[in-house]
Protein backbone atom coordinates (compact mmCIF):
# COMPACT_ATOMS: atom_id res chain seq x y z
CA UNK A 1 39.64 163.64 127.04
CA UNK A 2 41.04 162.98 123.97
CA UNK A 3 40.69 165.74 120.99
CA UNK A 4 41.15 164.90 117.21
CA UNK A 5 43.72 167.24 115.27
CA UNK A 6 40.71 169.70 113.72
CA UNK A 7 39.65 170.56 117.73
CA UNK A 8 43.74 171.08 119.05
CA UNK A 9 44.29 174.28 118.00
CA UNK A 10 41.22 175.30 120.81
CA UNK A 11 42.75 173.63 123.56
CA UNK A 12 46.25 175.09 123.70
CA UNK A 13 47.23 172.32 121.13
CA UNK A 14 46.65 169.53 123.13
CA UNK A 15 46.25 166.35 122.17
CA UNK A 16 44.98 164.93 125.65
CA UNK A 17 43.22 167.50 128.08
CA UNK A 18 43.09 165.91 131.91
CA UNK A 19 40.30 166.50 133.69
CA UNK A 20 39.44 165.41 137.08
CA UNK A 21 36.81 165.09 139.83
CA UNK A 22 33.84 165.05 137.44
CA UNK A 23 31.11 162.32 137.40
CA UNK A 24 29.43 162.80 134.15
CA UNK A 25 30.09 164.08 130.29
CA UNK A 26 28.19 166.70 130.76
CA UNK A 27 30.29 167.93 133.78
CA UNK A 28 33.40 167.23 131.99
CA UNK A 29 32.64 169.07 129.04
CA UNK A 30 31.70 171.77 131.55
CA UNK A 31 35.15 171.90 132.57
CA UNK A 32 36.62 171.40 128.81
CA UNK A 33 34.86 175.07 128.07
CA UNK A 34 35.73 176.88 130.97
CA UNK A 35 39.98 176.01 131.13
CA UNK A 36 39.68 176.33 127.09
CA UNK A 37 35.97 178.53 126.05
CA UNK A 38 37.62 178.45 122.22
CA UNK A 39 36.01 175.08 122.41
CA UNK A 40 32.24 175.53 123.55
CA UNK A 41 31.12 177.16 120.19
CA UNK A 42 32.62 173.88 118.78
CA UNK A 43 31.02 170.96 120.83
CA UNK A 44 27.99 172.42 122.43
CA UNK A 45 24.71 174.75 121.26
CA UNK A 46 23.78 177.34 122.88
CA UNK A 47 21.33 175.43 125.33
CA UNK A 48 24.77 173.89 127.00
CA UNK A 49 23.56 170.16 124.37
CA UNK A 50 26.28 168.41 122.15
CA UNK A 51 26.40 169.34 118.99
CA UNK A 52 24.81 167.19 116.35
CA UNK A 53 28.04 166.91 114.37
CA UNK A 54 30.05 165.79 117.11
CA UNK A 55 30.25 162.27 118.61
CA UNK A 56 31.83 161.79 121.77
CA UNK A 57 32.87 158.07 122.82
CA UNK A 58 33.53 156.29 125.97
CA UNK A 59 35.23 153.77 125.21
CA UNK A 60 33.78 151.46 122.53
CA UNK A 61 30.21 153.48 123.31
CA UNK A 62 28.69 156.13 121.40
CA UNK A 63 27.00 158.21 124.37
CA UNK A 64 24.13 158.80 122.58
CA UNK A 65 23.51 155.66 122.65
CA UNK A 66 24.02 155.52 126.77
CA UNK A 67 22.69 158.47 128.55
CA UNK A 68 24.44 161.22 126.68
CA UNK A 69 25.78 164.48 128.77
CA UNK A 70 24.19 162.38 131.68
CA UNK A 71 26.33 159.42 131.02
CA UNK A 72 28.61 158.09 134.05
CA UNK A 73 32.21 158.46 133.68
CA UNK A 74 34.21 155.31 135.88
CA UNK A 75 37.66 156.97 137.54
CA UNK A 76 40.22 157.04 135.17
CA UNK A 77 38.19 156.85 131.88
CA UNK A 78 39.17 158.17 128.43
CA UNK A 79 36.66 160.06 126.55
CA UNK A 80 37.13 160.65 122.71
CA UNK A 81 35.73 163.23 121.04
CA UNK A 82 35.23 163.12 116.94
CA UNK A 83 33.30 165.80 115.15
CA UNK A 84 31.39 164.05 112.43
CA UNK A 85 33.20 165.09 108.17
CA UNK A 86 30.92 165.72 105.54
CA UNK A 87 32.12 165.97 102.22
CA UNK A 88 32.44 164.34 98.49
C-alpha cells in the first residue's frame, strides 16, 4: 500500500507498507491499523467504513466505484491511498 507524505508520519515513515495474504481492501486496511493503529483514526470511522475524505485506488480504479472495502485485491497489487485537500 502506498501512503502519501501527510499519512507517513503514522506508519513508521513509510512510504510503502507490504502487506500480504489478504483478499480484500477491507482486510488490508485491517492489517494497515493493527501493525500501525496511528492510522485507523485517519482512514476509517468508527463503524470500521473509509473515511469520506479519503480515496483509496487500485490501480487506475477509484474503489468506490468497484466494491469498496469488499473490493478484490489480485496477488501482487498496489493500492494507493490519497486523503482528499480542501482549501482556497
Amino acid at each position: 500500500m502506498k501512503l502519501p507524505t501527510v499519512l507517513q508520519p503514522f506508519a513508521g515513515g513509510s512510504e510503502k507498507v507490504a502487506i500480504e495474504e489478504v483478499t480484500t481492501v477491507g482486510e488490508a486496511f485491517t492489517k494497515l491499523e493493527q501493525e500501525h493503529p496511528a492510522l485507523r483514526r485517519r482512514l476509517t470511522d468508527e463503524q470500521g467504513a473509509l473515511r469520506r475524505h479519503v480515496n483509496v485506488y487500485l490501480g487506475n480504479d477509484n474503489i468506490r466505484d468497484l466494491d469498496g472495502l469488499d473490493t478484490k485485491l489480485p496477488d501482487g497489487c498496489e493500492l494507493l491511498v490519497l486523503p482528499s485537500v480542501a482549501g482556497g
